[in-house]
Protein backbone atom coordinates (compact mmCIF):
# COMPACT_ATOMS: atom_id res chain seq x y z
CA UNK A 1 54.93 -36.88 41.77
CA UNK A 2 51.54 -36.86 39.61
CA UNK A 3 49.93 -34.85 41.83
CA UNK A 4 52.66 -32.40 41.63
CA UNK A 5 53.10 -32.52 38.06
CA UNK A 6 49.28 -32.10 38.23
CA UNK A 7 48.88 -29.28 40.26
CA UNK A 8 51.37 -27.27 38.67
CA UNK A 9 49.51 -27.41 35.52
CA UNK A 10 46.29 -26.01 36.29
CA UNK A 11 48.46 -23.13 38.45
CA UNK A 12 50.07 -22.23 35.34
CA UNK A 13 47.08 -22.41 33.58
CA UNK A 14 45.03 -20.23 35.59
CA UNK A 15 48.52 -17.58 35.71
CA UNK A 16 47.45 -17.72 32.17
CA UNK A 17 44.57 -17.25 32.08
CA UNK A 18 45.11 -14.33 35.04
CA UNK A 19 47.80 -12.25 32.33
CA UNK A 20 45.04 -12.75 29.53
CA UNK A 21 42.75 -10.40 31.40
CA UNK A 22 45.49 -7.62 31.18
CA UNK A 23 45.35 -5.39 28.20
CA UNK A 24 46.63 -2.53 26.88
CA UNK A 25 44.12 -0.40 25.02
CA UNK A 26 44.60 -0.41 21.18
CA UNK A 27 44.92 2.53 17.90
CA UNK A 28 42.81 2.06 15.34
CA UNK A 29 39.48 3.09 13.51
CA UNK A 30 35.96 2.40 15.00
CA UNK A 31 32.93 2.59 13.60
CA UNK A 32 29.37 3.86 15.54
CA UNK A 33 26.18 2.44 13.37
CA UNK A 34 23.00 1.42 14.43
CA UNK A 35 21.29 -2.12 14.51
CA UNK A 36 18.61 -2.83 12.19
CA UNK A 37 16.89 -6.41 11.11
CA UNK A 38 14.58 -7.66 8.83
CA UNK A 39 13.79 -9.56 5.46
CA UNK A 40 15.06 -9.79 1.89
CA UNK A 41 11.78 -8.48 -0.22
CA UNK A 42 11.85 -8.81 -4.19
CA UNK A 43 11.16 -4.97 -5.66
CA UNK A 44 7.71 -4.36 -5.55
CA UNK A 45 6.65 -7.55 -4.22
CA UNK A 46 3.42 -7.26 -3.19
CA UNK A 47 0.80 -9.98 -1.90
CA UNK A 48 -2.51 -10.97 -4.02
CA UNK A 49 -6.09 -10.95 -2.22
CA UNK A 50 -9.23 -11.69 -3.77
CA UNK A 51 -11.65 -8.73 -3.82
CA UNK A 52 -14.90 -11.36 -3.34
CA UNK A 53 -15.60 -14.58 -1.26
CA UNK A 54 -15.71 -17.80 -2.91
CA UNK A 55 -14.24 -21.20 -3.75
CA UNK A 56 -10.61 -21.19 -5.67
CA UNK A 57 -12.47 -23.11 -8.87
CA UNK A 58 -9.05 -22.89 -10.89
CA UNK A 59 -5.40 -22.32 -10.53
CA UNK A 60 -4.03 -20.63 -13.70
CA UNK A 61 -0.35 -20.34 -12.98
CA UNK A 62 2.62 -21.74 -11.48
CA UNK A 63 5.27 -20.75 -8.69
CA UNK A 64 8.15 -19.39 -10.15
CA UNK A 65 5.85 -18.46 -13.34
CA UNK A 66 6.57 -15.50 -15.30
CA UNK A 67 3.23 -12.69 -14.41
CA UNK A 68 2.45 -10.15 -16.78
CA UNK A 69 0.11 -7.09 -16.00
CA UNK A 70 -3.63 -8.21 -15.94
CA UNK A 71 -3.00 -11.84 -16.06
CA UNK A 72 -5.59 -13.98 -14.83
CA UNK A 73 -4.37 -15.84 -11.67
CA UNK A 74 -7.39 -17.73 -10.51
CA UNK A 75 -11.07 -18.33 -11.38
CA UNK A 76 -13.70 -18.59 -8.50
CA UNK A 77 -16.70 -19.75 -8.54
CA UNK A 78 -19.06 -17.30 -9.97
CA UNK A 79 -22.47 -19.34 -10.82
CA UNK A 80 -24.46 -16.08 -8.80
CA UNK A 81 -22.58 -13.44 -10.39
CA UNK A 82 -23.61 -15.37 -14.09
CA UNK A 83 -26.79 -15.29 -13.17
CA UNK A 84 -27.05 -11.92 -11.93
CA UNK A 85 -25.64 -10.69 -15.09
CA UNK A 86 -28.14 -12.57 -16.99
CA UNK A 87 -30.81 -10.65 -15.18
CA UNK A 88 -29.11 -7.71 -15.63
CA UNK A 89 -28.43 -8.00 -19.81
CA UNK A 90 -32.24 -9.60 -20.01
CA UNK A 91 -33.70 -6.15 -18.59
CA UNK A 92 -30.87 -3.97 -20.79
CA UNK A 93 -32.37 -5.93 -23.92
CA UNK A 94 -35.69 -5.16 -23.24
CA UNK A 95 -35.18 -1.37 -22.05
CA UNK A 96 -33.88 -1.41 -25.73
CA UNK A 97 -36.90 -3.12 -27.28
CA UNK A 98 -39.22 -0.68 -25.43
CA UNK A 99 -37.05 2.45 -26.76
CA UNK A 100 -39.86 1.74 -30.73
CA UNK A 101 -42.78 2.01 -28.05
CA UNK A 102 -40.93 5.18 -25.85
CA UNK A 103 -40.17 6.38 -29.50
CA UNK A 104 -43.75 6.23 -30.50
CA UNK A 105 -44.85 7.91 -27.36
CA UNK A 106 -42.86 10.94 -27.33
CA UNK A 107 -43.64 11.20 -31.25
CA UNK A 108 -47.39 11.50 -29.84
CA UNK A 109 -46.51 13.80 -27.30
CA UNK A 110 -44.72 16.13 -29.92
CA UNK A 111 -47.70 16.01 -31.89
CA UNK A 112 -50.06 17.32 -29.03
CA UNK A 113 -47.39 20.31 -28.47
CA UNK A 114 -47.76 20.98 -32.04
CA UNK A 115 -51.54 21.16 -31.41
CA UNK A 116 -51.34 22.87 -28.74
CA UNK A 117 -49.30 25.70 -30.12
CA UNK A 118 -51.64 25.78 -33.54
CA UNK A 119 -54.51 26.58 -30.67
CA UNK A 120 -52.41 29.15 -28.67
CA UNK A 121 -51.80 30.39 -32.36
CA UNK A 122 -55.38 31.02 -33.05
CA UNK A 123 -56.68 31.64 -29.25
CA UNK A 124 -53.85 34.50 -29.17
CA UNK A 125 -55.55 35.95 -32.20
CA UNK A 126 -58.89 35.80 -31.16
CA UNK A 127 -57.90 37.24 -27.34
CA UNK A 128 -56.52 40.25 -29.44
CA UNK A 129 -59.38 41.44 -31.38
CA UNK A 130 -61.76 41.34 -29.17
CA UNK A 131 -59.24 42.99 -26.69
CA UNK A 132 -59.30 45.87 -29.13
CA UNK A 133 -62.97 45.41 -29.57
CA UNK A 134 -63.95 45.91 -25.58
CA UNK A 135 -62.41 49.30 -26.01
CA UNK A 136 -65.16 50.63 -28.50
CA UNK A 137 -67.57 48.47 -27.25
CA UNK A 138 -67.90 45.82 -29.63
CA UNK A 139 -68.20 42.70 -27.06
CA UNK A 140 -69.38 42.67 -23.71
CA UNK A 141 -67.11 42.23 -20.72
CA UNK A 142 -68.91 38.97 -20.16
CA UNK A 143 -68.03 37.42 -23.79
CA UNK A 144 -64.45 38.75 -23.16
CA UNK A 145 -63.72 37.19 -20.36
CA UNK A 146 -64.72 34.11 -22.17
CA UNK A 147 -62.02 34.65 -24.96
CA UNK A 148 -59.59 35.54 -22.46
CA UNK A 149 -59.91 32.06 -20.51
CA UNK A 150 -59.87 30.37 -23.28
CA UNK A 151 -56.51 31.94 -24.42
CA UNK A 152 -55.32 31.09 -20.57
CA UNK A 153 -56.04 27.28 -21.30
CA UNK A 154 -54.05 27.28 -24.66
CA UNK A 155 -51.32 28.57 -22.84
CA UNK A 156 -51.89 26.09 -20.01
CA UNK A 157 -51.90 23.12 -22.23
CA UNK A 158 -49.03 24.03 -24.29
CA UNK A 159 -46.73 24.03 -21.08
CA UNK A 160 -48.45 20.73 -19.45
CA UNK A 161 -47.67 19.22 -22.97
CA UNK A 162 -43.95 20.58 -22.77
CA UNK A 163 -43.67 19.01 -19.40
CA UNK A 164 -45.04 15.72 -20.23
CA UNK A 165 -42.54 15.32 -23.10
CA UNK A 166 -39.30 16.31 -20.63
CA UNK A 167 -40.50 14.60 -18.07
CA UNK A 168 -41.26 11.18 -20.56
CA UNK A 169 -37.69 11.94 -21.66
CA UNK A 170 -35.86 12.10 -18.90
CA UNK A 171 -37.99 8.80 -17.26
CA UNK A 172 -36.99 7.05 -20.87
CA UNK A 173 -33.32 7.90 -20.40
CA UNK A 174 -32.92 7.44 -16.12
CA UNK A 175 -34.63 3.88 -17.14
CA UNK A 176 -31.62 3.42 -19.95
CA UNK A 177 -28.58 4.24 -17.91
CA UNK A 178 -30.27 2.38 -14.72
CA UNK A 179 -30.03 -0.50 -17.28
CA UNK A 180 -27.02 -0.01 -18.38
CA UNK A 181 -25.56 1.17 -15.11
CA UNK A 182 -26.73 -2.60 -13.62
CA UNK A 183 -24.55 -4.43 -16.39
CA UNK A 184 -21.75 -2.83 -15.77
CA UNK A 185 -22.26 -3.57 -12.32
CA UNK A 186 -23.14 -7.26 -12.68
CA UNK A 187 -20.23 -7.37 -15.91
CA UNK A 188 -17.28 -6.15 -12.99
CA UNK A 189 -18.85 -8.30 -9.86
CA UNK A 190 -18.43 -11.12 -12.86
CA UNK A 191 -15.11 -9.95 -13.69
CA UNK A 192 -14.07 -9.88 -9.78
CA UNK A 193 -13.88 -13.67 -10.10
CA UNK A 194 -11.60 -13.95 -11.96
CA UNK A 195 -8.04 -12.41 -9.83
CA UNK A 196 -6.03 -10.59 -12.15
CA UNK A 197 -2.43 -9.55 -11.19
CA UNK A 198 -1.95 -5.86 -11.04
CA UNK A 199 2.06 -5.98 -11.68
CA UNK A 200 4.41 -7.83 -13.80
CA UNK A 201 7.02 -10.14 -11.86
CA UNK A 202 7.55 -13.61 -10.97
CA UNK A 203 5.20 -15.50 -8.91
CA UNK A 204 7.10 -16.71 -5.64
CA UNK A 205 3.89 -18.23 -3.70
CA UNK A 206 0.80 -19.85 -4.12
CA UNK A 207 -0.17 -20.18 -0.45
CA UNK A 208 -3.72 -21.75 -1.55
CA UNK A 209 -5.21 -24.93 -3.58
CA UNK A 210 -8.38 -25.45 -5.57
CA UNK A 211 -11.27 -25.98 -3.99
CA UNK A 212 -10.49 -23.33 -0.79
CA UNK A 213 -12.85 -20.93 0.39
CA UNK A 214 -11.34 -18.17 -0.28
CA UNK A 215 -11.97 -15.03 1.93
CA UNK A 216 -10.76 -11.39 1.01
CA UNK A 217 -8.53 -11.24 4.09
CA UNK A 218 -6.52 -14.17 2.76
CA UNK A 219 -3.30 -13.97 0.92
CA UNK A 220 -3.48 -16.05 -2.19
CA UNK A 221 -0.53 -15.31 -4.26
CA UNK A 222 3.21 -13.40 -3.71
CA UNK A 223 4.34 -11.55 -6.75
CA UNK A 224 7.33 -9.26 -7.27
CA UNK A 225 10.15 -8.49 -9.51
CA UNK A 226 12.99 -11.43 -10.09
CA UNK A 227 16.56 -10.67 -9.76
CA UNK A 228 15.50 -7.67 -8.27
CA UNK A 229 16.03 -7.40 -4.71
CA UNK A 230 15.63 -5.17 -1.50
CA UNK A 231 16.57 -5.09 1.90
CA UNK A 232 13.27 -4.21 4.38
CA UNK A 233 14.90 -3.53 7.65
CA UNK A 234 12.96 -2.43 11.21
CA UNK A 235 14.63 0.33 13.00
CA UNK A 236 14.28 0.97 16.85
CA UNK A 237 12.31 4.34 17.49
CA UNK A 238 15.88 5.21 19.70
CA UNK A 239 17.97 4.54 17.21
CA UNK A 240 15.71 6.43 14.19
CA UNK A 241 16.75 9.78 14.10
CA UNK A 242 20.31 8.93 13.14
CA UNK A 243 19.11 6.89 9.80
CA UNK A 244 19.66 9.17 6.40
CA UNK A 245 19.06 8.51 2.95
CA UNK A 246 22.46 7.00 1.29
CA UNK A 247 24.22 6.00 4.85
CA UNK A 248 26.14 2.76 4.22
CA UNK A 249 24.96 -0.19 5.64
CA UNK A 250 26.51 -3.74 6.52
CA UNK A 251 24.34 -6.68 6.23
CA UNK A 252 24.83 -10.18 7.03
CA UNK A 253 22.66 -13.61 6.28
CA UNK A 254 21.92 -16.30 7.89
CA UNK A 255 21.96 -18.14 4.23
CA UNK A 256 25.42 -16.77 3.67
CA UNK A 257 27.18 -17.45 7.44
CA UNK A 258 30.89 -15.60 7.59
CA UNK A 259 29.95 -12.95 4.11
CA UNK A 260 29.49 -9.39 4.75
CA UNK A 261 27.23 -7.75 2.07
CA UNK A 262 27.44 -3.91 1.50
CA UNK A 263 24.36 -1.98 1.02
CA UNK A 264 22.73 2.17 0.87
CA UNK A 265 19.44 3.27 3.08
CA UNK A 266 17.32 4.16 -0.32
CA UNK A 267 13.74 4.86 1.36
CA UNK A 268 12.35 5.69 4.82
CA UNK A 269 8.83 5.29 5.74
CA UNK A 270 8.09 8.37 7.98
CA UNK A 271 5.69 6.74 10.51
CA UNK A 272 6.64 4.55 13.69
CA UNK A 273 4.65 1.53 13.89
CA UNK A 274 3.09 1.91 17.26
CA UNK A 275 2.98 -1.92 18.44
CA UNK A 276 6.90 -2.45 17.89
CA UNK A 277 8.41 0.86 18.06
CA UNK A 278 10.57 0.83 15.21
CA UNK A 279 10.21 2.42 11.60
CA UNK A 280 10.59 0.94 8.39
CA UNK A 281 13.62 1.58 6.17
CA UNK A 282 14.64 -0.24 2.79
CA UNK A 283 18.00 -0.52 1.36
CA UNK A 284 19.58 -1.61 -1.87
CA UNK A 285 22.38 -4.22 -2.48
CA UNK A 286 25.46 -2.15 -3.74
CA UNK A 287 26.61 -6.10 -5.05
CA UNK A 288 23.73 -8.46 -4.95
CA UNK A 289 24.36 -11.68 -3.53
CA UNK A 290 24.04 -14.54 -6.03
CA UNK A 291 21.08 -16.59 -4.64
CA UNK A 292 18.36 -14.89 -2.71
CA UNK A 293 15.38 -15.33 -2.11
CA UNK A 294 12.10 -13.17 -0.99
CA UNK A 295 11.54 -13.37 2.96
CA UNK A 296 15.24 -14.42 4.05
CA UNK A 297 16.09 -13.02 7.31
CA UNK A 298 18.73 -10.24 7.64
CA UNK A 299 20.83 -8.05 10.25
CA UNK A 300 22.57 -5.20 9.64
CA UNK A 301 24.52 -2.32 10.83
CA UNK A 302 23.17 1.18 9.37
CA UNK A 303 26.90 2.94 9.45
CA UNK A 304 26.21 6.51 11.39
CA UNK A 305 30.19 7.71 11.74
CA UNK A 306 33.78 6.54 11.33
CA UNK A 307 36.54 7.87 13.42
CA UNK A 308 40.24 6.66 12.27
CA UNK A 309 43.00 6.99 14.92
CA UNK A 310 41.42 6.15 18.03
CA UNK A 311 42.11 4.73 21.27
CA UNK A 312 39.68 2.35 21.97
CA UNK A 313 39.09 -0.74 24.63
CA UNK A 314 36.63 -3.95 24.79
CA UNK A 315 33.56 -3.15 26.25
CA UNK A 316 34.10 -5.63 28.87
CA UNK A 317 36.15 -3.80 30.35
CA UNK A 318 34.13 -0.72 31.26
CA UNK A 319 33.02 -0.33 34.30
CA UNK A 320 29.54 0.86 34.78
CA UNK A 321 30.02 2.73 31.40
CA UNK A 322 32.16 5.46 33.06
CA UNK A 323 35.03 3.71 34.34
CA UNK A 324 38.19 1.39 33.94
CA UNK A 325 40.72 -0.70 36.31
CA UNK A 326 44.31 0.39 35.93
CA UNK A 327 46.88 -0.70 38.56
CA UNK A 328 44.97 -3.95 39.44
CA UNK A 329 42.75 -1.99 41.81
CA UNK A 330 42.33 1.22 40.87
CA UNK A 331 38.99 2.49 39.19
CA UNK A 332 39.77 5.76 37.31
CA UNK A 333 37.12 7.57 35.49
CA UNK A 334 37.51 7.75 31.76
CA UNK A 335 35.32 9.98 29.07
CA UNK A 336 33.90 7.85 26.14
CA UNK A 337 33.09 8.43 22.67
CA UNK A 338 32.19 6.14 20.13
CA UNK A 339 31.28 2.56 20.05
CA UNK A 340 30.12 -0.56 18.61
CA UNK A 341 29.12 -4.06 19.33
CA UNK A 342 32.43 -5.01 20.25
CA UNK A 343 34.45 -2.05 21.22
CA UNK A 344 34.40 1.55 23.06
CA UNK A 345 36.19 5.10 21.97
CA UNK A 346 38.18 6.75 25.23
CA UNK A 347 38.44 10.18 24.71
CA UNK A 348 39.72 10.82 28.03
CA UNK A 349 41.60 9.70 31.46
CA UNK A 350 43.25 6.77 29.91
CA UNK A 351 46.73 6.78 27.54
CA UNK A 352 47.61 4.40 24.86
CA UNK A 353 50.39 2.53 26.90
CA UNK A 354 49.10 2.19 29.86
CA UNK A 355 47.78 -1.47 30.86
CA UNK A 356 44.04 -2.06 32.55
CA UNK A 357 42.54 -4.93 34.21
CA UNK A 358 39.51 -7.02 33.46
CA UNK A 359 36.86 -6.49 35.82
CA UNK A 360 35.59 -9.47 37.93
């Protein structure tokens, strides 16, 4: 009698589970969108890299800190870059202390100009009297020629003397701004060591300690704004030219299990990224959720089209994506529309009340 008992059981279990596998297809609204995932970023986070090699000497700040705009972050070691701006300020200094002696030497040169133009002066004179006086005779062509070479020279001397004093000028003031030029040099390689942030925020990670070697390839710090949150979501290169500025979007977290958060596409990076095939989208919380954090994982459902009023099915129970069972054994040919996860439009060959199978 068990047995019997027994045996009817798992028949009437397996009848029921037999009817559950009939359905009749159902009215309603359905939804197409487009799968995207990705990670919860703070506005303008950004990551901090040293622009030098060295050793972290000093870590100025605290995670979870308030940053403001050109606030230090770290100190590295910098004993070199001291020392090479000593050099640099000793040779500045004495560039300066030479300028009396560069002073002094121009004066000089000014003064042979001046001579030099008070013998043009008088050369020019002579050259034009006894210019006049070779026409009547009154000096020999010899003698002439004299005068005239010796008004050449004057005029000779007066430009060499010109030249010297540009080109002592111009050597004076390249030597200044070289000079100067190296301290501002060896002044921002100083200033390097010490890593400023470039944003206000809140700092959310200080992946490094004192005493690292730090290289410029290595993240140090993760800044961005607090309470301030986006959505940075990877869309498949298929799915892309669907996505538009302002579509809706559905997101769900890991962190919140069972919540739905809603959310707007507000920027779309116009460039695949060749290795994963997707492009880069960000979105904005219409309704922030009340903890987050940067870097929390995220999937969500980019909302492409809503249809109300339509007869749709599970998706288990198409058939090769063109067909459904009806009559226990029948496969009829239906015409689809849209679809989601869950759930396919029929558009075609298939009514409201009629039933259809699950296939095997």
């Amino acid at each position: 009698m068990y047995v019997l008992v027994s045996f009817l059981s798992i028949l009437l279990i397996n009848c029921s589970k037999k009817e559950s596998q009939e359905i009749q297809p159902t009215i309603g609204n359905i939804t197409e969108s487009v799968y995207a995932s990705g990670v919860i970023k703070a506005k303008d986070q950004y990551t901090v890299f040293s622009t030098v090699n060295g050793i972290l000497k000093k870590t100025k700040v605290v995670v979870g800190q308030k940053i403001n705009k050109g606030q230090v972050l770290f100190e590295l070691d910098n004993d070199k870059a001291d020392l090479n701006t000593q050099n640099a300020l000793l040779a500045y200094e004495i560039s300066k202390k030479e300028n009396r002696y560069i002073q002094d030497k121009i004066a000089e040169l000014e003064l042979k100009i001046q001579a030099a133009k008070d013998k043009l002066v008088l050369d020019e004179s002579i050259y034009s009297r006894n210019k006049n006086a070779l026409k009547y005779g009154g000096i020999s062509q010899v003698d002439f020629e004299r005068v005239e070479q010796a008004y050449k020279s004057s005029k000779s001397s007066l430009e060499m003397a010109k030249n010297q004093l540009t080109q002592q000028k111009i050597q004076f003031q390249n030597e200044q701004n070289k000079n100067a030029n190296n301290l501002k040099i060896s002044l921002k390689n100083q200033s390097d060591y010490s890593v400023k942030s470039e944003f206000e925020g809140q700092l959310f990670d200080l992946p490094v300690k004192d005493g690292t070697f730090v290289t410029t390839q290595m993240p140090i710090a993760t800044i961005g704004k607090s309470n301030n949150f986006i959505l940075e979501l990877d869309v498949d290169e298929n799915d892309m030219v669907r996505v538009q500025l302002g579509q809706k979007i559905v997101v769900t977290m890991d962190s919140y299990k069972g919540i739905v958060f809603d959310a707007i596409v507000s920027k779309i990076y116009p460039i695949m990224d060749e290795r994963s095939r997707t492009f880069k989208i960000e979105a904005r919380f219409l309704k922030t959720p009340p903890n987050v954090f940067p870097n929390l994982t995220a999937e969500a459902n980019i909302i492409i089209h809503t249809k109300k009023n339509a007869i749709t099915i599970p998706k288990e129970y198409l058939i090769e994506g063109t067909y459904v069972l009806v009559n226990k054994d029948e496969k009829r040919k239906v015409k689809v529309g849209l679809s989601d996860y869950k759930k396919v439009e029929i558009l075609e060959g298939l009514k409201a009340n009629e039933t259809l199978y699950k296939p095997n």
